[in-house]
C-alpha atoms as a PDB file:
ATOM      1  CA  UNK A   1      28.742  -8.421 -60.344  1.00  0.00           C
ATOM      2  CA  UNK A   2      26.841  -8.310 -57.625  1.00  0.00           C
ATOM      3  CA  UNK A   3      23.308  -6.633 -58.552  1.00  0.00           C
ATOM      4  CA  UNK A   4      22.192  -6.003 -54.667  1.00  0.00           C
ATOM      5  CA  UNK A   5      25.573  -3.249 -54.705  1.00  0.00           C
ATOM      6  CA  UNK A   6      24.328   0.136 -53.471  1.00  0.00           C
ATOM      7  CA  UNK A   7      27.579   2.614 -54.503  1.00  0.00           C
ATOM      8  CA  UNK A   8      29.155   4.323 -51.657  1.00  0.00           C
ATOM      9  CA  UNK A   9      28.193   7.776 -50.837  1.00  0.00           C
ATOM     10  CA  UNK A  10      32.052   8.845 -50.336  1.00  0.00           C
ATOM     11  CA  UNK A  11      34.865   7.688 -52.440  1.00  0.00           C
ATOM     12  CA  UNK A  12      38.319   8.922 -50.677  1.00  0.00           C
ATOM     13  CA  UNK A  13      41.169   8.842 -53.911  1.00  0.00           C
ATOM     14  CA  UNK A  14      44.523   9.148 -52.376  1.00  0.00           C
ATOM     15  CA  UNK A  15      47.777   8.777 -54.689  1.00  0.00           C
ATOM     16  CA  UNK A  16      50.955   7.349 -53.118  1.00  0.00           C
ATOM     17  CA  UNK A  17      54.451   7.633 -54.098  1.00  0.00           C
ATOM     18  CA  UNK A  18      57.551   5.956 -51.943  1.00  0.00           C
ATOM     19  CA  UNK A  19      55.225   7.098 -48.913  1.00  0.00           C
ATOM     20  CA  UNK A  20      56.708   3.702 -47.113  1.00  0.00           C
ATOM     21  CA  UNK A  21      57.211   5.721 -43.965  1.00  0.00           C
ATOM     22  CA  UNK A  22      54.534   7.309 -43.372  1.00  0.00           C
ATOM     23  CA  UNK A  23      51.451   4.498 -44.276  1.00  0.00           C
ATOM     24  CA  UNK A  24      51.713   2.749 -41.369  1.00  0.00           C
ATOM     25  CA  UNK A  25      50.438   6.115 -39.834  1.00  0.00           C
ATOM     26  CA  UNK A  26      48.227   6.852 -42.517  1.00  0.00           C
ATOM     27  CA  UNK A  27      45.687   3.958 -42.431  1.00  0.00           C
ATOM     28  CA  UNK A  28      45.978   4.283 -38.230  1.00  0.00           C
ATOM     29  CA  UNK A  29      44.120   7.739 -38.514  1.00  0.00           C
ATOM     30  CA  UNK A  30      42.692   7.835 -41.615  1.00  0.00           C
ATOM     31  CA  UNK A  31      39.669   4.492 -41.206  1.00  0.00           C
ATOM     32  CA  UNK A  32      39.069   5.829 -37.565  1.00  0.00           C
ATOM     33  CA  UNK A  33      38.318   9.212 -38.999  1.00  0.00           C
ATOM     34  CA  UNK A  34      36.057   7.853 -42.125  1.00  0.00           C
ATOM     35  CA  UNK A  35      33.974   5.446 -39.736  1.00  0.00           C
ATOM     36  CA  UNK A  36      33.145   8.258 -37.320  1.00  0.00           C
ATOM     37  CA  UNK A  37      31.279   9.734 -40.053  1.00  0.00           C
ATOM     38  CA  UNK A  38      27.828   9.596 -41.456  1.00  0.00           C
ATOM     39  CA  UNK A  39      28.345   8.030 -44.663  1.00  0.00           C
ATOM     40  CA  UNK A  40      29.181   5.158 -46.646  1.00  0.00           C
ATOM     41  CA  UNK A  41      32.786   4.985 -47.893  1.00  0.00           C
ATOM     42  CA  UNK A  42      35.724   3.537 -50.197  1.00  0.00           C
ATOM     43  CA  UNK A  43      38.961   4.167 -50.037  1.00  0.00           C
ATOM     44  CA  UNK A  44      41.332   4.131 -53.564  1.00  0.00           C
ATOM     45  CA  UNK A  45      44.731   4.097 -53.014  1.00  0.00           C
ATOM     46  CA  UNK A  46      46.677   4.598 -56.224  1.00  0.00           C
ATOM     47  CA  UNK A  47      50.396   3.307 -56.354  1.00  0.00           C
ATOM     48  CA  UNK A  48      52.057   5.670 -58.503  1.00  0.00           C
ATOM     49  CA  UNK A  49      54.929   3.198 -59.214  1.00  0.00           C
ATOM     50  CA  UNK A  50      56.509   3.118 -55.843  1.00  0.00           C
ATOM     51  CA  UNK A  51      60.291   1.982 -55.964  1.00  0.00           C
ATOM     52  CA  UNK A  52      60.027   1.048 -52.192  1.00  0.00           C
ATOM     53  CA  UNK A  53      57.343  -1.324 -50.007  1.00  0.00           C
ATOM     54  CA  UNK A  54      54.042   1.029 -50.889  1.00  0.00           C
ATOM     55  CA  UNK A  55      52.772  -1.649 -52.626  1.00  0.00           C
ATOM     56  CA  UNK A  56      52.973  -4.350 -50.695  1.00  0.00           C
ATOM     57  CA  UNK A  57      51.494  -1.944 -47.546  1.00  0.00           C
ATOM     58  CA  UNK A  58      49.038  -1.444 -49.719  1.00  0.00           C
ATOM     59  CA  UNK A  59      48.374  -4.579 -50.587  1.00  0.00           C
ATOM     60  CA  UNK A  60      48.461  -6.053 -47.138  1.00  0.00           C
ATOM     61  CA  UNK A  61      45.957  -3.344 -45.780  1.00  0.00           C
ATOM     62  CA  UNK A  62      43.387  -4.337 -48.741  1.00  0.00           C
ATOM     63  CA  UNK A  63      43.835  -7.948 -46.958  1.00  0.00           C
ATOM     64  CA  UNK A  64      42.878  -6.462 -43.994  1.00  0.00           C
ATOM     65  CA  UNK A  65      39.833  -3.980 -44.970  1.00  0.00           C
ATOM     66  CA  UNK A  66      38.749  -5.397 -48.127  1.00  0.00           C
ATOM     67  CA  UNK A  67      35.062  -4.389 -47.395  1.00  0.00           C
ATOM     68  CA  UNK A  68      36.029  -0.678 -48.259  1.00  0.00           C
ATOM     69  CA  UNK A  69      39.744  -0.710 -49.667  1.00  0.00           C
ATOM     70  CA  UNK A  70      40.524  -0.551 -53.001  1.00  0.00           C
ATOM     71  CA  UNK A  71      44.086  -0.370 -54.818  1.00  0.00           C
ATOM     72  CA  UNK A  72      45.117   1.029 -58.065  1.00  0.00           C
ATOM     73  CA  UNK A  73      48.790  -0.413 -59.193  1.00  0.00           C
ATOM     74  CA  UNK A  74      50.568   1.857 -62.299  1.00  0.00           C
ATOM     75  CA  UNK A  75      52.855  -0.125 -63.907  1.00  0.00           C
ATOM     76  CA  UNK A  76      54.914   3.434 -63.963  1.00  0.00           C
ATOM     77  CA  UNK A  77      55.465   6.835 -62.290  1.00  0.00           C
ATOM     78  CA  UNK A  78      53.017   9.034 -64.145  1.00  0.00           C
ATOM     79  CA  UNK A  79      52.426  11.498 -61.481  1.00  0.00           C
ATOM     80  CA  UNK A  80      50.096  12.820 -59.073  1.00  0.00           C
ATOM     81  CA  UNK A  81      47.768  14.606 -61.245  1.00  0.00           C
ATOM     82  CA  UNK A  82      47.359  11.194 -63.096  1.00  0.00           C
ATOM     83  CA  UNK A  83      46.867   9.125 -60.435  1.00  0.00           C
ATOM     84  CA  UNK A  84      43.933  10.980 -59.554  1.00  0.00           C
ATOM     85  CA  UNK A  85      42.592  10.670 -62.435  1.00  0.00           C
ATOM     86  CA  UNK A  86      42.776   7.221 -62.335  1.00  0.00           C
ATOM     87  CA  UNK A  87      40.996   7.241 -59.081  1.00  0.00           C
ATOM     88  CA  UNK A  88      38.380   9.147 -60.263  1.00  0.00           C
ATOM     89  CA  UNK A  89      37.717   6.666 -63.310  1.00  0.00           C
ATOM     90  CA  UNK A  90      37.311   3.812 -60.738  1.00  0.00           C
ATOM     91  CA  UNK A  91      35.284   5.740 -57.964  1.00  0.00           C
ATOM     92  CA  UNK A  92      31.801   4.889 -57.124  1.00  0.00           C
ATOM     93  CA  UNK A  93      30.980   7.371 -54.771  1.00  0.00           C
ATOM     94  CA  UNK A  94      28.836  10.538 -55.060  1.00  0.00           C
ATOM     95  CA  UNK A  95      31.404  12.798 -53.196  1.00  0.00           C
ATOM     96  CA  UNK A  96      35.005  12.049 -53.882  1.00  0.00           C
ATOM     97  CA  UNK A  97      37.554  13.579 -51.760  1.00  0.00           C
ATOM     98  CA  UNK A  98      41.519  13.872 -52.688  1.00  0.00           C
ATOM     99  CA  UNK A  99      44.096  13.284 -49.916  1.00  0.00           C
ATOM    100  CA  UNK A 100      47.600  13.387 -49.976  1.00  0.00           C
ATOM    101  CA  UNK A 101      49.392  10.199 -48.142  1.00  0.00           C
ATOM    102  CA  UNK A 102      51.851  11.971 -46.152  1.00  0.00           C
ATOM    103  CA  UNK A 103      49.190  13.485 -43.306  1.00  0.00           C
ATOM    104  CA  UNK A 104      50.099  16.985 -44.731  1.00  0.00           C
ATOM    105  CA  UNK A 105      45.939  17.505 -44.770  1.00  0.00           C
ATOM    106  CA  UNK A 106      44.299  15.517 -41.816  1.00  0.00           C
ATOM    107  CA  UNK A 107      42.116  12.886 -42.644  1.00  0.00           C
ATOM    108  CA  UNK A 108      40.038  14.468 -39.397  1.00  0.00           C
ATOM    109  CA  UNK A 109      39.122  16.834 -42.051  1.00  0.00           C
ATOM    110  CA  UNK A 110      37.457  15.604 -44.490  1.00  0.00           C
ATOM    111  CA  UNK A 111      34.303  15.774 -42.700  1.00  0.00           C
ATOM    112  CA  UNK A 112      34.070  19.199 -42.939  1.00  0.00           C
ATOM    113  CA  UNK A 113      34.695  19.204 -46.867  1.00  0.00           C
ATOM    114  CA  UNK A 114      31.679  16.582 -46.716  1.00  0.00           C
ATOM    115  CA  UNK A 115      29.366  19.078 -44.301  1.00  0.00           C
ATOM    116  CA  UNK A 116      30.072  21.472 -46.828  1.00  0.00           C
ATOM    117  CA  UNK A 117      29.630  19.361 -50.019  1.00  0.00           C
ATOM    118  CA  UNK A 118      25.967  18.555 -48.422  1.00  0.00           C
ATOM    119  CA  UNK A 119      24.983  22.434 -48.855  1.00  0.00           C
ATOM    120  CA  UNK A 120      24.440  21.751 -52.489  1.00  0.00           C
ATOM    121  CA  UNK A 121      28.293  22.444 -53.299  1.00  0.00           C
ATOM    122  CA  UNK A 122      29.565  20.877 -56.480  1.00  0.00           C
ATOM    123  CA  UNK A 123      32.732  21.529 -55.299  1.00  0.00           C
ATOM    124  CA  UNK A 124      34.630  22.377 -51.920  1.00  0.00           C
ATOM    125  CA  UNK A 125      38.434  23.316 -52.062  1.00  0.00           C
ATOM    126  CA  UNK A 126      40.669  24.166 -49.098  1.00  0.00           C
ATOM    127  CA  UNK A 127      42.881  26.592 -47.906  1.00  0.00           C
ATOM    128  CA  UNK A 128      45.510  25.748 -45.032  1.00  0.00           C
ATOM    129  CA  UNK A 129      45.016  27.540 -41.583  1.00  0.00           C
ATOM    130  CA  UNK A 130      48.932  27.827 -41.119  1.00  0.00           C
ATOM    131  CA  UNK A 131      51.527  26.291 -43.372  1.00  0.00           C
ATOM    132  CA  UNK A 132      54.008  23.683 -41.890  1.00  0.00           C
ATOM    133  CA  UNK A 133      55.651  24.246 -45.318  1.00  0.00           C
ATOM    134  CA  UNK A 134      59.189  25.892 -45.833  1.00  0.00           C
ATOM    135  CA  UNK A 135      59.133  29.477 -46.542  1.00  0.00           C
ATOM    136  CA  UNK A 136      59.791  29.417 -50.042  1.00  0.00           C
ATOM    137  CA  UNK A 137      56.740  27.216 -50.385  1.00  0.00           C
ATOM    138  CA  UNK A 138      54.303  29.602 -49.335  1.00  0.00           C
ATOM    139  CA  UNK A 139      56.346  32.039 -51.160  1.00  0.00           C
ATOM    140  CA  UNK A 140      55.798  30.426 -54.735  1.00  0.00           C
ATOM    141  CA  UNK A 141      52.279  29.946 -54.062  1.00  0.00           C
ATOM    142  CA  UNK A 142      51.283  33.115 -53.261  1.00  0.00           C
ATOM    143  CA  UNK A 143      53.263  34.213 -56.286  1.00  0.00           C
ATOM    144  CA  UNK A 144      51.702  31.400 -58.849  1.00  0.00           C
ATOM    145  CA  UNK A 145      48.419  32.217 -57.598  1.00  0.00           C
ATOM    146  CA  UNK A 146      48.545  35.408 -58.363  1.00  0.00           C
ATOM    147  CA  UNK A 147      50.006  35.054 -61.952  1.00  0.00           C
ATOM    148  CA  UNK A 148      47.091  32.394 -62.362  1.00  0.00           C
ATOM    149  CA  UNK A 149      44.319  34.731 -61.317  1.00  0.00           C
ATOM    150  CA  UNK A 150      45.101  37.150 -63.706  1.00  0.00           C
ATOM    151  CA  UNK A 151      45.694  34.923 -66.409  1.00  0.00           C
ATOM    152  CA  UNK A 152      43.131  32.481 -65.973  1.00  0.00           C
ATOM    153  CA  UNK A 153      39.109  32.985 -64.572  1.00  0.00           C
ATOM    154  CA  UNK A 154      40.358  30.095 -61.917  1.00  0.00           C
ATOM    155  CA  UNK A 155      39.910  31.256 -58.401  1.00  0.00           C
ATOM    156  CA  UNK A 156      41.199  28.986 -56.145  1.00  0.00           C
ATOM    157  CA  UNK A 157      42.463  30.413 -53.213  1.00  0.00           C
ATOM    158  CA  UNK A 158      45.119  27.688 -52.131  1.00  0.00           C
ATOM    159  CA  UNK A 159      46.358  25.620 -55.193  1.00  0.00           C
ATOM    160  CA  UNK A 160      48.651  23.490 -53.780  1.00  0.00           C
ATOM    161  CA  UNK A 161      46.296  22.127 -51.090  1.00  0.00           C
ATOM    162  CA  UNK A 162      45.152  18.582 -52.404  1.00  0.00           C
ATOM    163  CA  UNK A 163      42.367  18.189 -49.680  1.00  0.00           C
ATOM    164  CA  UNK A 164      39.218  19.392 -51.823  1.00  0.00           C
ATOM    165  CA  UNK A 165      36.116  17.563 -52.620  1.00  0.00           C
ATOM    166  CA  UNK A 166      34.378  16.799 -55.603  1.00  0.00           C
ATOM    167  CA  UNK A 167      30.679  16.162 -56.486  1.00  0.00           C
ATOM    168  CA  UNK A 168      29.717  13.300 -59.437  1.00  0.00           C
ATOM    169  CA  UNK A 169      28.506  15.410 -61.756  1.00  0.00           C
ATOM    170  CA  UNK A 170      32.112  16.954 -61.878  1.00  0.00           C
ATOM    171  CA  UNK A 171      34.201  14.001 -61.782  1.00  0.00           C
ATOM    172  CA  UNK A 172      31.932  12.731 -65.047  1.00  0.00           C
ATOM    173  CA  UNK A 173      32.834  15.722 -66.943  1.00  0.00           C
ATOM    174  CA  UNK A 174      36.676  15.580 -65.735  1.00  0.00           C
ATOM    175  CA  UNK A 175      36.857  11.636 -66.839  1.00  0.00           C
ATOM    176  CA  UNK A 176      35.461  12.590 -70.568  1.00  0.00           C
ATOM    177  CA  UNK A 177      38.504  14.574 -71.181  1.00  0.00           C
ATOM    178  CA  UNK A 178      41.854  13.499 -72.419  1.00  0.00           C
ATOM    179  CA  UNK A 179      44.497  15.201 -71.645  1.00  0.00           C
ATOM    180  CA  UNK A 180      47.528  14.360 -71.495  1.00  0.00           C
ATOM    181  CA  UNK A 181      49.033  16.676 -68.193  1.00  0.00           C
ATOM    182  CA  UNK A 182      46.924  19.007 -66.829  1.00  0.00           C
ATOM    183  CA  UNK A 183      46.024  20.331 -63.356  1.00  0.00           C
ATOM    184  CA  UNK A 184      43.026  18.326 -61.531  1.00  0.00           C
ATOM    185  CA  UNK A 185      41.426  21.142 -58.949  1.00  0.00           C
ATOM    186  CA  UNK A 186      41.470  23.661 -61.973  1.00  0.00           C
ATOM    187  CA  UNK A 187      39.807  21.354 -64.557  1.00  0.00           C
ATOM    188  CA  UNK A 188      37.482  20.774 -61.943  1.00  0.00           C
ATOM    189  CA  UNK A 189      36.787  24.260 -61.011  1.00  0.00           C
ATOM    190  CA  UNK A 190      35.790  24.686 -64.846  1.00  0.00           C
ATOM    191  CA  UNK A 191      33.105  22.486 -64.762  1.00  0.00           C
ATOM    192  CA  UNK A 192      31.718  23.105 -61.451  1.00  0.00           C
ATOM    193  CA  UNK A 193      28.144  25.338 -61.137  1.00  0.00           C
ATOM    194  CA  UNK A 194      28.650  25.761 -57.218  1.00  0.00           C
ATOM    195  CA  UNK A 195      32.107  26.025 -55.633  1.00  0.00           C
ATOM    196  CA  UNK A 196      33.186  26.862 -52.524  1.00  0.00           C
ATOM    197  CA  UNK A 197      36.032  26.495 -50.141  1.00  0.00           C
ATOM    198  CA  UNK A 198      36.376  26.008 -46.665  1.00  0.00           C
ATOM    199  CA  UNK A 199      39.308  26.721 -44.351  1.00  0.00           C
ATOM    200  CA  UNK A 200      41.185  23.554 -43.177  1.00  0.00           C
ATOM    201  CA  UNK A 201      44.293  22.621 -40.789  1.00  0.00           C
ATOM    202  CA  UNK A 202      47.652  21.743 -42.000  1.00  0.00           C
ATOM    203  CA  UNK A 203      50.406  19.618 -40.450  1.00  0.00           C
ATOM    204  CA  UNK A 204      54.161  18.515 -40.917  1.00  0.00           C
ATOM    205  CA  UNK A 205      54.689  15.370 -43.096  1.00  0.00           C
ATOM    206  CA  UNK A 206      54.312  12.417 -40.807  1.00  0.00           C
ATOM    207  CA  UNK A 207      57.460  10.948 -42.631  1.00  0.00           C
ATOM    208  CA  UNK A 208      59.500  11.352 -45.717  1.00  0.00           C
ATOM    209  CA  UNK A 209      60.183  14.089 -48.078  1.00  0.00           C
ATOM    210  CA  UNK A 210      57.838  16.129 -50.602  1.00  0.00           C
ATOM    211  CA  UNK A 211      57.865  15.047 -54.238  1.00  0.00           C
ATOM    212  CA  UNK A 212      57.794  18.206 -55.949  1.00  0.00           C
ATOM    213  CA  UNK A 213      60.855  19.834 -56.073  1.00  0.00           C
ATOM    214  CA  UNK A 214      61.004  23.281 -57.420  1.00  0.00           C
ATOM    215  CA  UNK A 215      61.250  22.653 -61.137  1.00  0.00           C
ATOM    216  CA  UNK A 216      58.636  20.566 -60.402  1.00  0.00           C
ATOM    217  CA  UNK A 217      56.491  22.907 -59.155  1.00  0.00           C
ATOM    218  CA  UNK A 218      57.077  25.262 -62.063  1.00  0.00           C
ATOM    219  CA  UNK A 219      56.494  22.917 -64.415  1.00  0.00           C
ATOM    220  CA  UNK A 220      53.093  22.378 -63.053  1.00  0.00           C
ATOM    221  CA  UNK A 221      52.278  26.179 -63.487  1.00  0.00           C
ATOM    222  CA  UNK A 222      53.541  25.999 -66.735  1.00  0.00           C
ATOM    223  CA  UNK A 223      50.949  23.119 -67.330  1.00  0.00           C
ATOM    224  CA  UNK A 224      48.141  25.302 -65.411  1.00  0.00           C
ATOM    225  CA  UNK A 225      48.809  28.290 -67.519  1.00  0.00           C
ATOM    226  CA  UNK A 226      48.865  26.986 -70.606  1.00  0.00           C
ATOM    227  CA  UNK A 227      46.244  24.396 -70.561  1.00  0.00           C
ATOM    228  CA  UNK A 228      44.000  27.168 -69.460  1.00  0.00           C
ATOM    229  CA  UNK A 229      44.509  30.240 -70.708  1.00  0.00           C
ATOM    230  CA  UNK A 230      45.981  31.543 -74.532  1.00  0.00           C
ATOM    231  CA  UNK A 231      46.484  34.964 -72.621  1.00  0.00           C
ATOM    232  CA  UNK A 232      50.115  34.530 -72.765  1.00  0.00           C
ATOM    233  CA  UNK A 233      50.630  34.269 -76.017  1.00  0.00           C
ATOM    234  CA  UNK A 234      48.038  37.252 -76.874  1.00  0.00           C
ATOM    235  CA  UNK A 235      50.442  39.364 -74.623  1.00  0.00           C
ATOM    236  CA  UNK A 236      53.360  38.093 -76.390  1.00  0.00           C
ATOM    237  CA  UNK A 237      51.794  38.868 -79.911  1.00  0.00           C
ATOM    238  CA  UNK A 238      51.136  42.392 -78.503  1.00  0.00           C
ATOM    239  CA  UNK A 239      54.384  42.907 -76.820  1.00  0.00           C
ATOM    240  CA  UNK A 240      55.951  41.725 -80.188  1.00  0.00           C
ATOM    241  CA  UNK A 241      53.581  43.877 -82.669  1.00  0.00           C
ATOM    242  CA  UNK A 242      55.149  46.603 -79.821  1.00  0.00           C
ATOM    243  CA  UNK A 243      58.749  46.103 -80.311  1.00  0.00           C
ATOM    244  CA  UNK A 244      58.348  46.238 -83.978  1.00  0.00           C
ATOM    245  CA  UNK A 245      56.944  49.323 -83.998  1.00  0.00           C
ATOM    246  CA  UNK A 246      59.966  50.266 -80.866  1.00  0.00           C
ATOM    247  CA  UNK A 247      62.986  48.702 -82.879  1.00  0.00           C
ATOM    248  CA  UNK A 248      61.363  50.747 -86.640  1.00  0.00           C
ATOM    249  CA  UNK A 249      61.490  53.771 -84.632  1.00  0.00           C
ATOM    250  CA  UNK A 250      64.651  53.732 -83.482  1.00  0.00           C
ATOM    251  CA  UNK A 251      66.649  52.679 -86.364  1.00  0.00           C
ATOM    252  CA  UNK A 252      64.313  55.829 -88.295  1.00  0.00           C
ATOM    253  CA  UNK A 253      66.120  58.132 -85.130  1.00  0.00           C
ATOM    254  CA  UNK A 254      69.307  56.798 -86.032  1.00  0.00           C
ATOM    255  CA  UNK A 255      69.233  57.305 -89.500  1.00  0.00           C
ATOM    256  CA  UNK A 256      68.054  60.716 -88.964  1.00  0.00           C
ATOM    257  CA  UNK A 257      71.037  60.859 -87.052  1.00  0.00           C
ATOM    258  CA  UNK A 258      73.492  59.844 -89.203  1.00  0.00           C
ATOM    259  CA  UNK A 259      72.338  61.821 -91.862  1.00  0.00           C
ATOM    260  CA  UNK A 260      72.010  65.342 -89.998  1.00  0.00           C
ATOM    261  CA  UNK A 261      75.267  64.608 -87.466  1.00  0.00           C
ATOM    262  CA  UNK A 262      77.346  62.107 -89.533  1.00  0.00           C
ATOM    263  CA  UNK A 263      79.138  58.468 -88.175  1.00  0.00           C
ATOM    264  CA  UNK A 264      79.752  58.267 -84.681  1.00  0.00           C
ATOM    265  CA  UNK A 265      80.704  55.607 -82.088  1.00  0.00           C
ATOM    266  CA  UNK A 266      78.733  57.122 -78.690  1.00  0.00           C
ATOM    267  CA  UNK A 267      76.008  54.803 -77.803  1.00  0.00           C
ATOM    268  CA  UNK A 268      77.516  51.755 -78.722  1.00  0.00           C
ATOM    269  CA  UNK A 269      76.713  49.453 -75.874  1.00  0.00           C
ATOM    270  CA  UNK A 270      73.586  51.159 -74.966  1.00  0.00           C
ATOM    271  CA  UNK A 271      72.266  49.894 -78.264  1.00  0.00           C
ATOM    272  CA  UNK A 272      73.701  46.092 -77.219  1.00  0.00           C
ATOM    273  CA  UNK A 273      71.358  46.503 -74.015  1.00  0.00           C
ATOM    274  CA  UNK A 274      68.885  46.832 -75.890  1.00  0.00           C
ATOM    275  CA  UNK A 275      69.681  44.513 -78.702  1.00  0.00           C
ATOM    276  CA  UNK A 276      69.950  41.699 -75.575  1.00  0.00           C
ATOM    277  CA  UNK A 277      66.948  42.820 -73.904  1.00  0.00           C
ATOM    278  CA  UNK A 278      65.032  42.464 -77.419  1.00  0.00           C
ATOM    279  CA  UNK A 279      66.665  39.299 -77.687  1.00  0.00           C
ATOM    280  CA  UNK A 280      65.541  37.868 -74.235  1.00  0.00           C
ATOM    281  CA  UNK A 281      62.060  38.949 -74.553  1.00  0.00           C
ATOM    282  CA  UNK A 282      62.087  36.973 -78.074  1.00  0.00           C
ATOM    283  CA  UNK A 283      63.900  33.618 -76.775  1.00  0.00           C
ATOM    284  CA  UNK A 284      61.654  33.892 -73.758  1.00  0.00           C
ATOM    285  CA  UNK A 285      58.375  34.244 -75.974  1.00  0.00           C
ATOM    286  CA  UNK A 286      59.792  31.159 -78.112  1.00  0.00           C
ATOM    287  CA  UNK A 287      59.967  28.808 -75.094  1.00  0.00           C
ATOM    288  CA  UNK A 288      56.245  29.721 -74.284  1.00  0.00           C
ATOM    289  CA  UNK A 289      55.016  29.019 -77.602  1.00  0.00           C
ATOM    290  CA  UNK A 290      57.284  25.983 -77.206  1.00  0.00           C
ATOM    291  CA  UNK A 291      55.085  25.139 -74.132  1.00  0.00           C
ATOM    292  CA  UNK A 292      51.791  25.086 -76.548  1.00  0.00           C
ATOM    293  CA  UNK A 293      53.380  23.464 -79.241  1.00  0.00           C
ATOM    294  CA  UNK A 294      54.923  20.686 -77.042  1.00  0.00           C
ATOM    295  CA  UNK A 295      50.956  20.146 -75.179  1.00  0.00           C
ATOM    296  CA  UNK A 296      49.792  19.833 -79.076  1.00  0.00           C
ATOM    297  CA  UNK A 297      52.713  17.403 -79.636  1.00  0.00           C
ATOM    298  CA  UNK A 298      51.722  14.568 -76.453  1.00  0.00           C
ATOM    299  CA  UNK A 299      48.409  15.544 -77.320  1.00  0.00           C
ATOM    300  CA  UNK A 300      47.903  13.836 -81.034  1.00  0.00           C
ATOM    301  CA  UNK A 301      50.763  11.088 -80.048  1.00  0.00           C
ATOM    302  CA  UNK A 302      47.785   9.741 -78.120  1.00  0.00           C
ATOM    303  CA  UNK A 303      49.695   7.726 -75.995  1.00  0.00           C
ATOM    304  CA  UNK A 304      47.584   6.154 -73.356  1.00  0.00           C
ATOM    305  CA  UNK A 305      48.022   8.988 -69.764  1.00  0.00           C
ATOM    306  CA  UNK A 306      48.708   5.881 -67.640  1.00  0.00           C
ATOM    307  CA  UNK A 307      48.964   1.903 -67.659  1.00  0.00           C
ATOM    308  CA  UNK A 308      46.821   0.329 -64.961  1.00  0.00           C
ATOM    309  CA  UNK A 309      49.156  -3.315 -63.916  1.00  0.00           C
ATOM    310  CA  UNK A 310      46.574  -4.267 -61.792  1.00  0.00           C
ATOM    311  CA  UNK A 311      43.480  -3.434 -59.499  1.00  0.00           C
ATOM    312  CA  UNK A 312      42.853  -5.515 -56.178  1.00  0.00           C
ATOM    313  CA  UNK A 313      39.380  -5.422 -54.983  1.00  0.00           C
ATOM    314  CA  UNK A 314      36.693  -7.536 -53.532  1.00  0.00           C
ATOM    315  CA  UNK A 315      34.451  -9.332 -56.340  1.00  0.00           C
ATOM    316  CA  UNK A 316      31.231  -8.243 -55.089  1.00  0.00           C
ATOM    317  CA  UNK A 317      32.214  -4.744 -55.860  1.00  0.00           C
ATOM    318  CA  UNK A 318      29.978  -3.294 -58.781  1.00  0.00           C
ATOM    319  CA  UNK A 319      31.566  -1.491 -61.937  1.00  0.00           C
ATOM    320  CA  UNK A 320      32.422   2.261 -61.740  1.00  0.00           C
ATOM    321  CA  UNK A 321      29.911   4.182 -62.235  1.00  0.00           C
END
């Protein structure tokens, strides 16, 4: 280790995934942007078990700017979120920015999230000028971020936006927990004593196709609700306490019934609407708890979250911090 090794003051963490189109554009703008700026910087790329050449682009551009490129290889596909996380655990900076490799957030921008971060933020989030999403992108979002305000105390404005920054003393506290899936900006957000968010621009992918396909995308809001909130299944214990006391009182109305009017057929399938609904609403609350239940299950497997194959990096390079 080299003891004269003065960590950078920006660590960039950006997680790729079959992004073998659009690299080649990625590293064009994104070390021109970093070096126009006022700071010290590394750059962790994080191959998220790429089936096509990622890795090898990745590996050639470390040959090429080994003085501030680093690369994480997963021997897997553990996701996004993940891969983060395992940026974050080999970071040295005191800012770290995330950046998504298909040019979605500009890498022109990420010296406003550090203007901002020198304010005395903790932590700077983003929210897109205009979309270049499709419709039912923006759609969802506006609609998850809305469930997750009210269901969580998480305000952030523009979830989906991976351009935020981060200050140390968050990372530290997001690298001592161990969860097995969660979301990355909301964990953050927990911890943070000074947030803020600042407005950024937004672009078409520079090649490819996104990742997250819809289930994909509600599967992460199922992660985000219930790794942060047991509001759902408070509601659910009320709304069932509710229908217990619904379904006593109408079977006392129709016993009343039969006993003052005597057998009679009327009402048949209005009472197997309501039987369905009932059953809905309980099949429904079982797949929530389900959710829970299944977080508890990866949880005390303790599997390890991801398998690091290898790390290439220059050996002067001092430990993570």
């Amino acid at each position: 280790m080299n003891r004269d090794f003065h960590p950078p003051e920006l660590s960039i963490v950006i997680p790729v995934y079959n992004e073998e189109a659009g690299l080649a554009a990625l590293f064009a703008r994104l070390y021109p942007a970093l070096d126009r700026l006022d700071a010290t910087y590394e750059i962790i790329f994080v191959n998220d078990g790429s089936r096509d050449r990622s890795a090898a682009m990745l590996s050639e551009q470390f040959r090429l700017r080994p003085d501030v490129t680093r690369v994480v290889l997963f021997n897997g596909n553990y996701g996004q979120h993940m891969a983060i996380l395992a940026g974050f655990e080999a970071a040295r900076g005191d800012i770290m920015v995330t950046l998504d490799a298909d040019l979605q957030n500009p890498p022109e921008e990420i010296g406003v999230l550090v203007a901002k971060m020198r304010q005395g933020h903790d932590y700077v989030g983003s929210i897109r000028r205009q979309r270049r999403d499709a419709a039912w992108r923006g759609w969802a979002s506006k609609a998850m971020n809305h469930l997750r305000e009210h269901i969580t105390s998480i305000r952030i404005t523009d979830q989906g936006n991976m351009l935020r920054a981060y200050g140390r003393n968050v990372v530290d506290l997001v690298n001592q927990c161990g969860e097995v899936n969660t979301f990355v900006p909301a964990l953050a957000y927990r911890y943070a004593r000074n947030p803020a968010e600042v407005v950024v621009g937004h672009e078409e992918r520079a090649a490819g196709q996104s990742k997250y396909s819809l289930y994909s995308l509600i599967r992460l809001n199922f992660d985000l609700v219930t790794g942060f909130s047991l509001l759902p299944l408070q509601f659910y214990s009320m709304l069932g306490m509710l229908m217990s006391l619904a379904s006593a009182a109408l079977v006392a109305l129709l016993l009343v019934r039969r006993l003052l009017l005597g057998a009679e057929a009327d009402g048949v399938f209005t009472l197997f609407a309501v039987t369905f609904f009932f059953m809905g609403v309980i099949l429904f609350g079982i797949g929530l708890l389900g959710e829970y239940v299944g977080r508890i299950y990866q949880q005390v497997r303790a599997r390890p979250r991801y398998v690091v194959q290898a790390i290439l990096q220059t050996a002067e390079l001092g430990p993570p911090r």
